[in-house]
C-alpha atoms as a PDB file:
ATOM      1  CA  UNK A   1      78.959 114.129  78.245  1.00  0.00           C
ATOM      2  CA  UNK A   2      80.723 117.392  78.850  1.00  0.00           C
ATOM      3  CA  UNK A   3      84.108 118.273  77.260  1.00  0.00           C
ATOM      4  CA  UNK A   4      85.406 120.045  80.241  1.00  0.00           C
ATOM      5  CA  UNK A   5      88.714 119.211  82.256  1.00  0.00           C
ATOM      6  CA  UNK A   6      86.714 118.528  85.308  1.00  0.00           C
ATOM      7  CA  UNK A   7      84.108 116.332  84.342  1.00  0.00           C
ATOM      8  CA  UNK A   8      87.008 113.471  83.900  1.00  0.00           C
ATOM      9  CA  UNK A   9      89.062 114.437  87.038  1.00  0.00           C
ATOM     10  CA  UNK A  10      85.392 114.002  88.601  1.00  0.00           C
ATOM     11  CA  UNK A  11      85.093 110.777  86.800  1.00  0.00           C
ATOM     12  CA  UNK A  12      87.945 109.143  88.433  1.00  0.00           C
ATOM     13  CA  UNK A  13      87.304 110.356  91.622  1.00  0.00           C
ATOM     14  CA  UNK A  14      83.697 108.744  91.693  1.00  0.00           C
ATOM     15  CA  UNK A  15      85.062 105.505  89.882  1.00  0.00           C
ATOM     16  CA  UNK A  16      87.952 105.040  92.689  1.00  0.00           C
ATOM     17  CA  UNK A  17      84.722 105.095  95.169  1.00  0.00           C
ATOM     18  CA  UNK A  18      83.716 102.130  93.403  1.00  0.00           C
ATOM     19  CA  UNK A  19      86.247 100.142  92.838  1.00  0.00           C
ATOM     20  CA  UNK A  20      87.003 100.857  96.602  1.00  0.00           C
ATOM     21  CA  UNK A  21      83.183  99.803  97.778  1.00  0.00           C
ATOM     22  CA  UNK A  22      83.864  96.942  95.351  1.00  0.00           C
ATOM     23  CA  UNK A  23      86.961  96.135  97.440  1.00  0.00           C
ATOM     24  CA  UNK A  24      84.926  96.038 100.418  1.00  0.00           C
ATOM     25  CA  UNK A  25      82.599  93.821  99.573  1.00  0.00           C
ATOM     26  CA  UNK A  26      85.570  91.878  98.036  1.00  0.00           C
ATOM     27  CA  UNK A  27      87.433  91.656 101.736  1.00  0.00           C
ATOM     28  CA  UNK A  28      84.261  90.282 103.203  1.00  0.00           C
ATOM     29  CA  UNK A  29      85.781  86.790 101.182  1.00  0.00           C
ATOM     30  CA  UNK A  30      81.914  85.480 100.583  1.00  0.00           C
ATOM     31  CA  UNK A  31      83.306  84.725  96.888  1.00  0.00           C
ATOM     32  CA  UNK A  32      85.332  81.553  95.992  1.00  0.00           C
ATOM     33  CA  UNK A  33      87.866  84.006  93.582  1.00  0.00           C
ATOM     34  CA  UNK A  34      87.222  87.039  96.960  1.00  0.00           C
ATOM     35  CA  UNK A  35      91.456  87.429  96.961  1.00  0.00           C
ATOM     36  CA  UNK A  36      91.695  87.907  92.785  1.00  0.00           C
ATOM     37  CA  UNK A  37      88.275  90.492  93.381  1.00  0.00           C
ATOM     38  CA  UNK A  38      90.613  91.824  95.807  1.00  0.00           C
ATOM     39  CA  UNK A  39      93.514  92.597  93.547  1.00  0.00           C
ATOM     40  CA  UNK A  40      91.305  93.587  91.081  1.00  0.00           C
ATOM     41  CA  UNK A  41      89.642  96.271  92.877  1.00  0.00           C
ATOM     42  CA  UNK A  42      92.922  97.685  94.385  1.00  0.00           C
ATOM     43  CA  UNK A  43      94.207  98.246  91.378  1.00  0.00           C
ATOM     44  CA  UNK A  44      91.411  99.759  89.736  1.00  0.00           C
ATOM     45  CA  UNK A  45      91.020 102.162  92.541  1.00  0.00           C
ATOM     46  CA  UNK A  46      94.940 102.709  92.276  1.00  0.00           C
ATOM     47  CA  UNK A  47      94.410 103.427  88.553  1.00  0.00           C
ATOM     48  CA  UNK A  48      91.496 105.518  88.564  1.00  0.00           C
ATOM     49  CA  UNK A  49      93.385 107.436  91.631  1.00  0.00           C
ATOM     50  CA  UNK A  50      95.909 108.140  89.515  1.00  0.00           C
ATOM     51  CA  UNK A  51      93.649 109.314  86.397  1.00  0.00           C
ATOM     52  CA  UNK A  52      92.381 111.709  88.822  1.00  0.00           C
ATOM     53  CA  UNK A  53      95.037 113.270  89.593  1.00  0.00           C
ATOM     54  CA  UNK A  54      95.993 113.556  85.972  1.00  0.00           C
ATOM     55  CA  UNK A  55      92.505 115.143  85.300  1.00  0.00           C
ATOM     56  CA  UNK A  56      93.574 117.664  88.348  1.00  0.00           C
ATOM     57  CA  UNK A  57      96.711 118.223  86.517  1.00  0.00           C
ATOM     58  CA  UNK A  58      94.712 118.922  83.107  1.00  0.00           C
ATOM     59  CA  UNK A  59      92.578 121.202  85.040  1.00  0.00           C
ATOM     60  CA  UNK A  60      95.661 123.388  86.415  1.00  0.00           C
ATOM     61  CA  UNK A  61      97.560 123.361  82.964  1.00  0.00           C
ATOM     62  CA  UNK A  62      94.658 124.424  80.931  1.00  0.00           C
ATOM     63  CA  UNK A  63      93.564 126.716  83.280  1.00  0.00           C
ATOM     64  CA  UNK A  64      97.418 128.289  82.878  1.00  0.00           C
ATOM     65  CA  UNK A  65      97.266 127.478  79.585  1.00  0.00           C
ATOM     66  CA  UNK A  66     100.638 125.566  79.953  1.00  0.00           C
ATOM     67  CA  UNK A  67     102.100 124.108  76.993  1.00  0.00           C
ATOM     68  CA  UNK A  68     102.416 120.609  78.720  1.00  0.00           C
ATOM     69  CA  UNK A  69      98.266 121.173  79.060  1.00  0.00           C
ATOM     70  CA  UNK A  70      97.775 117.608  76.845  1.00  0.00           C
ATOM     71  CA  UNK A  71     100.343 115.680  78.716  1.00  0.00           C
ATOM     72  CA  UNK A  72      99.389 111.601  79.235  1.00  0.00           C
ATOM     73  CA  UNK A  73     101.415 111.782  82.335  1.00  0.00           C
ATOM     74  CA  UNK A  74     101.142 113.444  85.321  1.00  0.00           C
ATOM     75  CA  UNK A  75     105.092 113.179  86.428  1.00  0.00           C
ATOM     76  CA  UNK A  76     105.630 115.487  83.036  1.00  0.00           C
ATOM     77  CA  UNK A  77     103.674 118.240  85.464  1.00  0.00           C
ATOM     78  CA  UNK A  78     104.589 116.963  89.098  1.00  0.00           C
ATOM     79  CA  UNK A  79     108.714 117.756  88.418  1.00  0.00           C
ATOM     80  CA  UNK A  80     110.242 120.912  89.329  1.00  0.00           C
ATOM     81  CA  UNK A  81     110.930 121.170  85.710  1.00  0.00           C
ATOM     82  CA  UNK A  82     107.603 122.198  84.795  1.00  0.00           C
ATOM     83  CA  UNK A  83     107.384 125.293  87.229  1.00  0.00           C
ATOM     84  CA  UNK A  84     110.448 126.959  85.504  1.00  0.00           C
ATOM     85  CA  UNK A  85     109.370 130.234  84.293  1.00  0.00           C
ATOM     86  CA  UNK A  86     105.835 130.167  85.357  1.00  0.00           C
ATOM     87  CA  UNK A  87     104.262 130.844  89.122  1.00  0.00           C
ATOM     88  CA  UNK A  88     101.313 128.721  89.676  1.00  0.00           C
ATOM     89  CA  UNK A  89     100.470 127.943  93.479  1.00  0.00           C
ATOM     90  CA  UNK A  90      98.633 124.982  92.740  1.00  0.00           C
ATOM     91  CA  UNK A  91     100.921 123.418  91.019  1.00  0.00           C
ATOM     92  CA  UNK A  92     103.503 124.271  93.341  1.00  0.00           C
ATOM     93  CA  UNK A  93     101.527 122.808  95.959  1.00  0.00           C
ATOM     94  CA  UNK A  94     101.165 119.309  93.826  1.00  0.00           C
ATOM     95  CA  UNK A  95     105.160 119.655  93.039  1.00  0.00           C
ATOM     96  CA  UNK A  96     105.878 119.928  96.645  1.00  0.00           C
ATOM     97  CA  UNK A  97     103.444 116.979  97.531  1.00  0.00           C
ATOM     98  CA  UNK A  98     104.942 114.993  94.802  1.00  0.00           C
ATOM     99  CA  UNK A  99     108.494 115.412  96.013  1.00  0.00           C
ATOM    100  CA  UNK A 100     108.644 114.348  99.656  1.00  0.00           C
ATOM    101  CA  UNK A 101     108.159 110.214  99.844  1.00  0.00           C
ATOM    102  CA  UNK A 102     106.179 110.490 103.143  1.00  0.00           C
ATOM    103  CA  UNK A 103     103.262 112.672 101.897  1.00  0.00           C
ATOM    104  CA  UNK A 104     100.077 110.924 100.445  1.00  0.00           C
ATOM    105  CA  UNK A 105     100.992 111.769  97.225  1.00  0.00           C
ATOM    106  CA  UNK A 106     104.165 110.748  96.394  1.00  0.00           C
ATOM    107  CA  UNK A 107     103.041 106.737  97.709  1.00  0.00           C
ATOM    108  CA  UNK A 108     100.283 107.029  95.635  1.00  0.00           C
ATOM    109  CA  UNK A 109     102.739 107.605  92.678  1.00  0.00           C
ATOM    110  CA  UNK A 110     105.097 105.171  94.130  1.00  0.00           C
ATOM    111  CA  UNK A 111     102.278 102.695  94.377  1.00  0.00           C
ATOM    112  CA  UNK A 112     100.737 103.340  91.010  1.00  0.00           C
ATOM    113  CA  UNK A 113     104.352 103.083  88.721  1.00  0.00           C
ATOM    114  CA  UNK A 114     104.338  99.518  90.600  1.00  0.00           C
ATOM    115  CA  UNK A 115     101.459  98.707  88.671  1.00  0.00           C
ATOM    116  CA  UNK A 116     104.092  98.620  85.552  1.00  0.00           C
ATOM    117  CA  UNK A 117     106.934  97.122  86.973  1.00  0.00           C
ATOM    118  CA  UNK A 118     106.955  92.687  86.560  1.00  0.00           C
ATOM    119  CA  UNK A 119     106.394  90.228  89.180  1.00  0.00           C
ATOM    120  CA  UNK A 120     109.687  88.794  90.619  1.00  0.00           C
ATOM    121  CA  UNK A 121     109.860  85.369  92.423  1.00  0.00           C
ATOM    122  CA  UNK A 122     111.176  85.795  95.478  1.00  0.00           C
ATOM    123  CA  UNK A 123     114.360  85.290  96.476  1.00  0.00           C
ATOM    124  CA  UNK A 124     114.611  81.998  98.271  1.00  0.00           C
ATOM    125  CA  UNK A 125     118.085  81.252 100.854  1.00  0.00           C
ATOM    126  CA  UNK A 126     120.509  78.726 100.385  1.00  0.00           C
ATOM    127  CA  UNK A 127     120.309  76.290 102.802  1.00  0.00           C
ATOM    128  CA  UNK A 128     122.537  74.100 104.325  1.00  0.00           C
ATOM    129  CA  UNK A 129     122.229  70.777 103.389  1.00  0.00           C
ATOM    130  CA  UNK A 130     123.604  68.806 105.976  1.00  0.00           C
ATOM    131  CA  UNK A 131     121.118  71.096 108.688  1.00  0.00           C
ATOM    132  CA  UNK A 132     117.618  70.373 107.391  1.00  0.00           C
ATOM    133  CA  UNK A 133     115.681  71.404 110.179  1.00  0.00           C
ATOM    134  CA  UNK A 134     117.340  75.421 110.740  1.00  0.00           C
ATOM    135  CA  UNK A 135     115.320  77.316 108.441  1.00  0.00           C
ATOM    136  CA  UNK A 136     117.433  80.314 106.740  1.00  0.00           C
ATOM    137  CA  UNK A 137     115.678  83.940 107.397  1.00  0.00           C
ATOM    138  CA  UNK A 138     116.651  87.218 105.818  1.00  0.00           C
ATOM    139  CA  UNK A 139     115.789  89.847 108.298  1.00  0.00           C
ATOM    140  CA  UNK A 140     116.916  93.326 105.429  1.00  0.00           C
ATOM    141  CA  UNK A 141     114.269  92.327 103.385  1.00  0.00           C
ATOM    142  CA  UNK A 142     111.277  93.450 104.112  1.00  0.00           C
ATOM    143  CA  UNK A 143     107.847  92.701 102.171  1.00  0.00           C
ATOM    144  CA  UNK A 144     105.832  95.322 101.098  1.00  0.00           C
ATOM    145  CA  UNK A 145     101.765  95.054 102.849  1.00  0.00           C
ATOM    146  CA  UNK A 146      99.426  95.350  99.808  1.00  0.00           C
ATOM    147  CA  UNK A 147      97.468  98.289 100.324  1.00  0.00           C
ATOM    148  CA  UNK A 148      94.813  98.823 102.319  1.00  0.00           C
ATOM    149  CA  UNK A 149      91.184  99.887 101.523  1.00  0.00           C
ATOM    150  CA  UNK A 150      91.558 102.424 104.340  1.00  0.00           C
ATOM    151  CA  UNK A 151      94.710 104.083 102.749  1.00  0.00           C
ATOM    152  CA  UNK A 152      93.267 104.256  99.266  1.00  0.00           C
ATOM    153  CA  UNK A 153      90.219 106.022 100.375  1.00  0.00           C
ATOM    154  CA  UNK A 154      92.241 108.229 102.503  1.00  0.00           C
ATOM    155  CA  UNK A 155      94.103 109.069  99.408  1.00  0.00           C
ATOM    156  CA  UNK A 156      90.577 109.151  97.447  1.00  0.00           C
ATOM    157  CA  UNK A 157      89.345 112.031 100.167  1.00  0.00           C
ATOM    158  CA  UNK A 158      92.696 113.717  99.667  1.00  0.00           C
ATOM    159  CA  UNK A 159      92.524 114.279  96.187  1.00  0.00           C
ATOM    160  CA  UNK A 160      88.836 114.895  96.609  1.00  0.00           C
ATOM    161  CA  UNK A 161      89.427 118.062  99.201  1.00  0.00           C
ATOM    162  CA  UNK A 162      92.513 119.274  97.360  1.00  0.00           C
ATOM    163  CA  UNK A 163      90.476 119.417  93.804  1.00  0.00           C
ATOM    164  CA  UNK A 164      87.720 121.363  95.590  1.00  0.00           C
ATOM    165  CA  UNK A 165      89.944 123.529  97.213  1.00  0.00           C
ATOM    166  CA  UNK A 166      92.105 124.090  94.362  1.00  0.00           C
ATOM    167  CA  UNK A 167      88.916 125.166  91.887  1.00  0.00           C
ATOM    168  CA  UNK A 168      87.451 127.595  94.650  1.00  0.00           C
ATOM    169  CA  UNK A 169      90.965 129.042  93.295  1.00  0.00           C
ATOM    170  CA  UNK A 170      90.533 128.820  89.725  1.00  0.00           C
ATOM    171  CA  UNK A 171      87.481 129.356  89.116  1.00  0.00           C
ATOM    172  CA  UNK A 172      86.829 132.994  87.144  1.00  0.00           C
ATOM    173  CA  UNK A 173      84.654 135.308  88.871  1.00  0.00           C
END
């Protein structure tokens, strides 16, 4: 295996494609466990998503030669923090990304630091005792959809385009 930057960012980008044709075979529910195959494949493709973009971010930093370069997360480089001092239009371009909660990037973060956070019961109304059949509904709380296959691979192709596009950049002639 190469020790270069890219081969891992590369890596994750062709293991997301499998957990994600993994999840598609998963979602045709042939197998008895099909919802836990479900799961499981969402949130490998979430996590190798994410190590891609980390790879990316290794790529840009070593490229700059940015003292963050080794970093284990990619928020560390994805904060307007890390651009003090230095100009570099790719990672401007992933800061930006990063910092406005509607762009593919920012719910992919959002979606992968769920990964981390524990499962809460839900919360369940108090009901009125003496009215048994009226059925208590909170309308503010709203439950998140699990992710879709479609969505990941959109964010898959996202990453994929902006990697290639950002190493047409980098690369030394």
């Amino acid at each position: 295996m190469a020790y270069e930057l890219y081969t891992r960012t590369n890596q994750k980008i062709y293991f997301a494609g499998l957990a994600l044709e993994a999840m598609g075979k998963a979602e045709l529910g042939q197998a008895i466990n099909a919802q836990a195959q479900l799961q499981a494949q969402r949130e490998s493709a979430l996590f190798h998503l994410y190590g891609a973009l980390l790879g990316l971010c290794h790529e840009i930093a070593g490229y700059y030669r940015l003292p963050q370069a080794g970093t284990a997360r990619a928020e560390t480089l994805l904060s307007p923090q890390a651009l003090e001092g230095a100009s570099i239009p790719e990672l401007g371009e992933l800061v930006e990304l990063a910092q406005h909660s509607h762009t593919w990037l920012a719910q992919l973060l959002a979606a992968h630091s769920t990964l981390f956070v524990p499962p809460r019961a839900p919360k369940k109304p108090k009901g009125d005792v003496t009215q048994p059949l009226i059925q208590a509904v909170n309308l503010d709380e709203v439950e998140e959809p699990e992710l879709s296959r479609e969505v990941l691979e959109s964010w898959r192709q996202q990453l994929k385009g902006l990697t290639v596009r950002f190493r047409e950049g980098l690369s030394e002639c």
